[in-house]
C-alpha atoms as a PDB file:
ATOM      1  CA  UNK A   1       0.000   0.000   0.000  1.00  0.00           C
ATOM      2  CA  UNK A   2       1.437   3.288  -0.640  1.00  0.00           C
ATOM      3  CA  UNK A   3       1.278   7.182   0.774  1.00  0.00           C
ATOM      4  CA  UNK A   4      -0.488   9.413  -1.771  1.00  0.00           C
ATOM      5  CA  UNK A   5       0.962  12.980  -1.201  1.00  0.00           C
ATOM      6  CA  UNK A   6      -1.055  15.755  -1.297  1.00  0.00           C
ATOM      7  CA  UNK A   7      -1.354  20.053  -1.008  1.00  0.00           C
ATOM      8  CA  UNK A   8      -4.243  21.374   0.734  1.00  0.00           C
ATOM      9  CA  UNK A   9      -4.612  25.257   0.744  1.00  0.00           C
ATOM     10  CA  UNK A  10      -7.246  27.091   3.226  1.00  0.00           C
ATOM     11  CA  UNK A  11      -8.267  30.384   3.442  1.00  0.00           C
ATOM     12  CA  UNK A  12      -6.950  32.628   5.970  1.00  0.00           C
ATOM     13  CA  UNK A  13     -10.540  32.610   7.181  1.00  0.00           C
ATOM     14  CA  UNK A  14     -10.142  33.127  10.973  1.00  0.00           C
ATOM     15  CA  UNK A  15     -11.590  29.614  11.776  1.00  0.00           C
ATOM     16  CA  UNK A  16     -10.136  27.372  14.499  1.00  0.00           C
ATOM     17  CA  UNK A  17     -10.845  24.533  11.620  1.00  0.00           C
ATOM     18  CA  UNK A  18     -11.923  24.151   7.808  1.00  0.00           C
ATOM     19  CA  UNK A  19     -12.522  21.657   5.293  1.00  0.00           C
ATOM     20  CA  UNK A  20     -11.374  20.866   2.027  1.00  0.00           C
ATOM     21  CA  UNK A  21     -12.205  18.528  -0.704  1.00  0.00           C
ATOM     22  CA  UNK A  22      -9.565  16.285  -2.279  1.00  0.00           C
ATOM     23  CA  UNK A  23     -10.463  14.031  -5.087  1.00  0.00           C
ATOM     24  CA  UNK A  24      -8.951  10.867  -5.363  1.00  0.00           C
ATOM     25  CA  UNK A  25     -10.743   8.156  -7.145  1.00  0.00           C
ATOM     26  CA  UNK A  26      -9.000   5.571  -5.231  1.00  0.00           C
ATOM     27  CA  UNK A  27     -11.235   6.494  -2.221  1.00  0.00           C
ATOM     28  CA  UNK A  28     -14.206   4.342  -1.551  1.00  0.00           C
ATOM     29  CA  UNK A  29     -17.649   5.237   0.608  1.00  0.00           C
ATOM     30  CA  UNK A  30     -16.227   3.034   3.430  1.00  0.00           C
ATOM     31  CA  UNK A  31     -12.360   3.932   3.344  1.00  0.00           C
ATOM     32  CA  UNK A  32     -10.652   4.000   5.898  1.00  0.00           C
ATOM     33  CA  UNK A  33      -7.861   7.215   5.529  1.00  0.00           C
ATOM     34  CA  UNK A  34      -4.796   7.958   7.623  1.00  0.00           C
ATOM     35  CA  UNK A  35      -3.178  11.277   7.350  1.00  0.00           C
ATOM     36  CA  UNK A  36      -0.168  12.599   8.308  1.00  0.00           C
ATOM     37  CA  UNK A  37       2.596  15.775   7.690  1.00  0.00           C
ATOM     38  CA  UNK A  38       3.813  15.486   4.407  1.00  0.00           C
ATOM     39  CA  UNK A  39       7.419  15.068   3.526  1.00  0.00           C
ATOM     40  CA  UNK A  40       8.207  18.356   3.033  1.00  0.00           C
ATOM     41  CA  UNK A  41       6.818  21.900   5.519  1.00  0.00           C
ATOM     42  CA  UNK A  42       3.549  23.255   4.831  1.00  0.00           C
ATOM     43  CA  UNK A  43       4.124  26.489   2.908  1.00  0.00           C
ATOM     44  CA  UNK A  44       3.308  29.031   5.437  1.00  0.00           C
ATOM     45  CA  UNK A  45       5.294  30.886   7.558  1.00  0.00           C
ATOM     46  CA  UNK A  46       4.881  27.886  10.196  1.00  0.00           C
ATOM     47  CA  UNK A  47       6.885  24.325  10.096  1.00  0.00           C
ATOM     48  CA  UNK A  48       4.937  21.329  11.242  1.00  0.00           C
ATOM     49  CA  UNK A  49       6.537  21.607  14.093  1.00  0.00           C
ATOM     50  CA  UNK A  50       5.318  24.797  15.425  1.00  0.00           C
ATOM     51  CA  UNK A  51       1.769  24.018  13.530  1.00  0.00           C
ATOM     52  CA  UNK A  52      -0.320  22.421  16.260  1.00  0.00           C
ATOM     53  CA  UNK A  53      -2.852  20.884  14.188  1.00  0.00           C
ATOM     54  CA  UNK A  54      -4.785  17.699  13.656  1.00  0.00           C
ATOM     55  CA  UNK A  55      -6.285  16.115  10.203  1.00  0.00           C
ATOM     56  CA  UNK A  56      -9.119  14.061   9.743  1.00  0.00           C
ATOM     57  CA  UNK A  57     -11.345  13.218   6.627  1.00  0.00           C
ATOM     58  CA  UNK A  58     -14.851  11.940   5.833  1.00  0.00           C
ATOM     59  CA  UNK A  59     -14.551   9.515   2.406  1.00  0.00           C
ATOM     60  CA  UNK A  60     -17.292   9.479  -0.115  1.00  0.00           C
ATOM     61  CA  UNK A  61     -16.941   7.582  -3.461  1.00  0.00           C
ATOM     62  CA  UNK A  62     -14.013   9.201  -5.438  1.00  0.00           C
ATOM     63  CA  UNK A  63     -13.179  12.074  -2.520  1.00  0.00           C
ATOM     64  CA  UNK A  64     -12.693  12.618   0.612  1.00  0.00           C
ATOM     65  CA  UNK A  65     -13.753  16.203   3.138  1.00  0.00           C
ATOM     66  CA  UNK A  66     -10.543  16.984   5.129  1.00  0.00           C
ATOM     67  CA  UNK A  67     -11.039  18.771   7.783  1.00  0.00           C
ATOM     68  CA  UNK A  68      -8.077  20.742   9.318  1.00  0.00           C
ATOM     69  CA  UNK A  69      -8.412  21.688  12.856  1.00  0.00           C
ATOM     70  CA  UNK A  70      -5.942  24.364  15.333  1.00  0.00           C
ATOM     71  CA  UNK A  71      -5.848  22.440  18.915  1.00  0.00           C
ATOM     72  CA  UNK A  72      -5.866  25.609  20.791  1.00  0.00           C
ATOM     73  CA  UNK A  73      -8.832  27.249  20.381  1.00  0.00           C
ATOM     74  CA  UNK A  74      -7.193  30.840  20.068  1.00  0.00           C
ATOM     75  CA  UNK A  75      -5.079  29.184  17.384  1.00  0.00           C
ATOM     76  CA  UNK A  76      -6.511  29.594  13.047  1.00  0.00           C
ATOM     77  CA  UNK A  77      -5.911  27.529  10.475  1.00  0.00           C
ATOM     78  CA  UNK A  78      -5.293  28.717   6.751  1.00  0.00           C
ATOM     79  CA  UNK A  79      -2.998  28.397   3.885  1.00  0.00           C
ATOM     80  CA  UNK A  80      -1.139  25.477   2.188  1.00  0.00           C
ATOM     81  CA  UNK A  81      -0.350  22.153   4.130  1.00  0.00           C
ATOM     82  CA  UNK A  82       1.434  19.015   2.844  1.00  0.00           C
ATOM     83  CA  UNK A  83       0.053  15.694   3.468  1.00  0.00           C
ATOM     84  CA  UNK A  84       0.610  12.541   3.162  1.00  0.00           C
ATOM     85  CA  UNK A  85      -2.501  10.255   3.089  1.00  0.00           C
ATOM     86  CA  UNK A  86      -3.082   6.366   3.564  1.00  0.00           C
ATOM     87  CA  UNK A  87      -6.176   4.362   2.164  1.00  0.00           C
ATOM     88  CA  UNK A  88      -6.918   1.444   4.266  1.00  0.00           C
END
């Protein structure tokens, strides 16, 4: 099984979390998706390490809805994040 990588870009919106929709037709209804910090930093002025976040997604046939959430709740998301993504 291999890690699909992946660039997600959210709006500097002010939110503590946002979604995004990534196509993949590999994804099924019923997948079951890991995710994880890409192989190379997100493309803000943050590294992954100072980037206190946590991903999650919701699959549907051909897609999946990440949703990228800040831990702290004074925290905001927003702007590009590399991924790497596992479909189980």
């Amino acid at each position: 099984v291999a890690m699909t990588d992946a660039t997600v870009t959210l709006p500097f919106a002010g939110k503590q979390s946002d979604t995004v929709a990534v196509v993949d037709a590999a994804i099924a209804a019923g997948s079951r998706i890991g995710i994880f910090w890409g192989t190379v930093l997100d493309t803000d002025e943050n590294s992954p390490e100072l980037d206190d976040v946590t991903f999650s997604a919701t699959p549907t046939a051909g897609s999946m809805t990440l949703r990228v959430s800040a831990a702290d709740p004074l925290d905001r998301v927003g702007g590009a994040y590399k991924i790497r993504y596992l479909i189980g």
